[in-house]
Protein backbone atom coordinates (compact mmCIF):
# COMPACT_ATOMS: atom_id res chain seq x y z
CA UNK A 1 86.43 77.20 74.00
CA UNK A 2 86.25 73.47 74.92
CA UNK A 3 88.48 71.99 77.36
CA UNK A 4 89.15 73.53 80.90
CA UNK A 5 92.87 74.75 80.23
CA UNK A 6 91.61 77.05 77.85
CA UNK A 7 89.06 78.47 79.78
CA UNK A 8 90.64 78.40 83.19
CA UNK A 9 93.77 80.55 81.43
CA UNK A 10 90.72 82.91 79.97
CA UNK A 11 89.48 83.13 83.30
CA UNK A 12 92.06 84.23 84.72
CA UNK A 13 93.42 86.29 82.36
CA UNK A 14 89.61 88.18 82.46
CA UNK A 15 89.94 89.06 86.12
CA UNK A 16 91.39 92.77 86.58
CA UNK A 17 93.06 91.73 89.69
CA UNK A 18 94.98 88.94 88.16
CA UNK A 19 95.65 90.87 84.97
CA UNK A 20 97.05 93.99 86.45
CA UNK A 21 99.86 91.48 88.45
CA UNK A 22 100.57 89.21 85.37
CA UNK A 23 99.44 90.47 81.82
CA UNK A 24 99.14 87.70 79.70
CA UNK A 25 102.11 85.45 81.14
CA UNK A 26 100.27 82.65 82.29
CA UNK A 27 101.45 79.54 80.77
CA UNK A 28 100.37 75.73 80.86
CA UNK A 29 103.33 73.53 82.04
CA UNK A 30 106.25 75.22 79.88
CA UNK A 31 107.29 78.72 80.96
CA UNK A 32 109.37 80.33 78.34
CA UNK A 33 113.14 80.80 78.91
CA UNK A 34 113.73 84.41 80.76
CA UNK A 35 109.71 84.58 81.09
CA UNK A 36 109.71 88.26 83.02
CA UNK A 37 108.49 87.72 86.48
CA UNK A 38 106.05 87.71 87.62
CA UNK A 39 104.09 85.02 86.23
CA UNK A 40 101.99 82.02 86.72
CA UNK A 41 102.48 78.13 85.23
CA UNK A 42 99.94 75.59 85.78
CA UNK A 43 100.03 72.09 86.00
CA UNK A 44 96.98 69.58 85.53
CA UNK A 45 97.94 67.11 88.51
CA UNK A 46 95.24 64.41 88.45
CA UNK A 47 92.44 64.31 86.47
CA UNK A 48 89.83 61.45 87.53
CA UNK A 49 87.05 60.58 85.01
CA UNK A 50 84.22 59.15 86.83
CA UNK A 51 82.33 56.65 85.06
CA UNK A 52 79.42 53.99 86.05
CA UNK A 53 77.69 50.87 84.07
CA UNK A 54 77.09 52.70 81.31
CA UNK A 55 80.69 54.56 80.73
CA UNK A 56 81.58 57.43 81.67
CA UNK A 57 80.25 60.59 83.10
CA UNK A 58 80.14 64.00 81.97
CA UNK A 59 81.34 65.80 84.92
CA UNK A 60 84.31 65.15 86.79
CA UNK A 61 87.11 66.94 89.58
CA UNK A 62 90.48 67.80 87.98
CA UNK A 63 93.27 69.14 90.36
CA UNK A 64 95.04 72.01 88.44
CA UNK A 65 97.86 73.80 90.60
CA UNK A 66 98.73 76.83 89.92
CA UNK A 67 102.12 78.06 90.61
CA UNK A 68 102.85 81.94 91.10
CA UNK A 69 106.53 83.50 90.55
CA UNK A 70 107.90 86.91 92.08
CA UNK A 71 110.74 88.72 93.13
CA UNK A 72 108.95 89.12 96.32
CA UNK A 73 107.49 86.32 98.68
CA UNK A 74 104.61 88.41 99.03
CA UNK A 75 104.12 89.46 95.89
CA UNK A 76 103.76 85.52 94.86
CA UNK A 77 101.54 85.09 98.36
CA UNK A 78 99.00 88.25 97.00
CA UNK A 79 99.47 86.70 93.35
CA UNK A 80 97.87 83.08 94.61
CA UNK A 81 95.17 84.93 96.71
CA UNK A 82 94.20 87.07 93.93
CA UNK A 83 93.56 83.47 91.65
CA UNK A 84 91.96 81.74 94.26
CA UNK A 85 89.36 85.01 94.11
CA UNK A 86 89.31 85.11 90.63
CA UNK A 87 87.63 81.63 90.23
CA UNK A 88 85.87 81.81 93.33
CA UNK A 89 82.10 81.38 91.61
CA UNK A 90 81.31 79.23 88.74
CA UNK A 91 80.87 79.97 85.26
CA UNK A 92 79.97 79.21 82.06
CA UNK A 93 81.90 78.97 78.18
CA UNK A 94 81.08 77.69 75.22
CA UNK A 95 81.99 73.76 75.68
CA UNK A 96 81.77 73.43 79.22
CA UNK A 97 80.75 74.64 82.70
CA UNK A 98 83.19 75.06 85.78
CA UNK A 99 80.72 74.27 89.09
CA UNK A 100 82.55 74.78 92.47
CA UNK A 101 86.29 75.25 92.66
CA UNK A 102 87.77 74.13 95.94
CA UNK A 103 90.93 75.85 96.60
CA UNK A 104 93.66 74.97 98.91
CA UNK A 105 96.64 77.85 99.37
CA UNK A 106 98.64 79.63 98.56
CA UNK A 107 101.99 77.98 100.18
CA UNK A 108 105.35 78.47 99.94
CA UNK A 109 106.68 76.04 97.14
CA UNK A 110 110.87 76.04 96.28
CA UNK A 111 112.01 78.85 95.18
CA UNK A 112 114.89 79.77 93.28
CA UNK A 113 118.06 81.28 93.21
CA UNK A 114 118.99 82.97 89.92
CA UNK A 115 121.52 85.61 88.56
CA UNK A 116 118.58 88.00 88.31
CA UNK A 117 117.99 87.72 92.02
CA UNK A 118 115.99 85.01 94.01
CA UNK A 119 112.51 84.33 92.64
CA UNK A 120 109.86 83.53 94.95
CA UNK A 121 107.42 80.45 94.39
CA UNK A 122 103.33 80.03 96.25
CA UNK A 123 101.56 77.38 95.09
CA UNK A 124 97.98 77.49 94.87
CA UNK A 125 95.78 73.99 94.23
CA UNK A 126 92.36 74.34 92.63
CA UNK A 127 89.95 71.07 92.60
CA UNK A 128 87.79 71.98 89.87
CA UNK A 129 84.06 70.49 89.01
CA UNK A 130 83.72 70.93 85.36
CA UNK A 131 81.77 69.63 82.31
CA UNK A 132 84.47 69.94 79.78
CA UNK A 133 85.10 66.39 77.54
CA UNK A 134 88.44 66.77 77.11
């Protein structure tokens, strides 16, 4: 495991709480077509590289938002709370180390209407300090 998608999504999908909501649908950026709700889809949304004289340096702060989808608004408001406790303390993987995660959220993002019903949207952003290359 050496980039931070991978282990973020492991993360998550490791914590009981988030698990028990979501199973294994959480997806980076592309949500499959009549994905069963509810689910979560992130997004890398800037991702900084820090460097000085001599290049670049090995840790850096990515913003990664996480966006949680329900029938329920507050089934997608527990769903954001549960991920902001889920990477709450730092850890360790093979590849890489994820230091303090500040998280800001959940909020109410759009949500949509659909012939299923209306799906709820929160949106949960996570400024992560990691040591993954790539």
């Amino acid at each position: 495991m050496a980039d931070l998608a991978t282990a973020l999504r492991a993360r998550l999908l490791a914590d009981t709480a988030v698990a028990a909501v979501v199973a294994t649908r959480i997806y980076w950026a592309v949500v499959p077509q009549g994905a069963a709700l509810p689910y979560v889809r992130l997004h890398i949304i800037s991702d900084p590289r820090p460097e000085h004289l001599k290049g670049y340096q090995s840790a850096r702060r990515t913003r990664v938002q996480a966006s949680c989808f329900a029938p329920s608004f507050g089934a997608a408001k527990q769903l954001g709370t549960k991920i902001v406790q889920a990477v709450d303390a730092p850890w360790s993987v093979t590849g890489g180390r994820v230091g303090r995660v500040k998280a800001e959220g959940p909020r109410e993002g759009q949500g949509t209407d659909t012939p299923k019903g209306f799906t709820h949207h929160q949106i949960v952003d996570l400024m992560m300090e990691h040591t993954f290359a790539d």
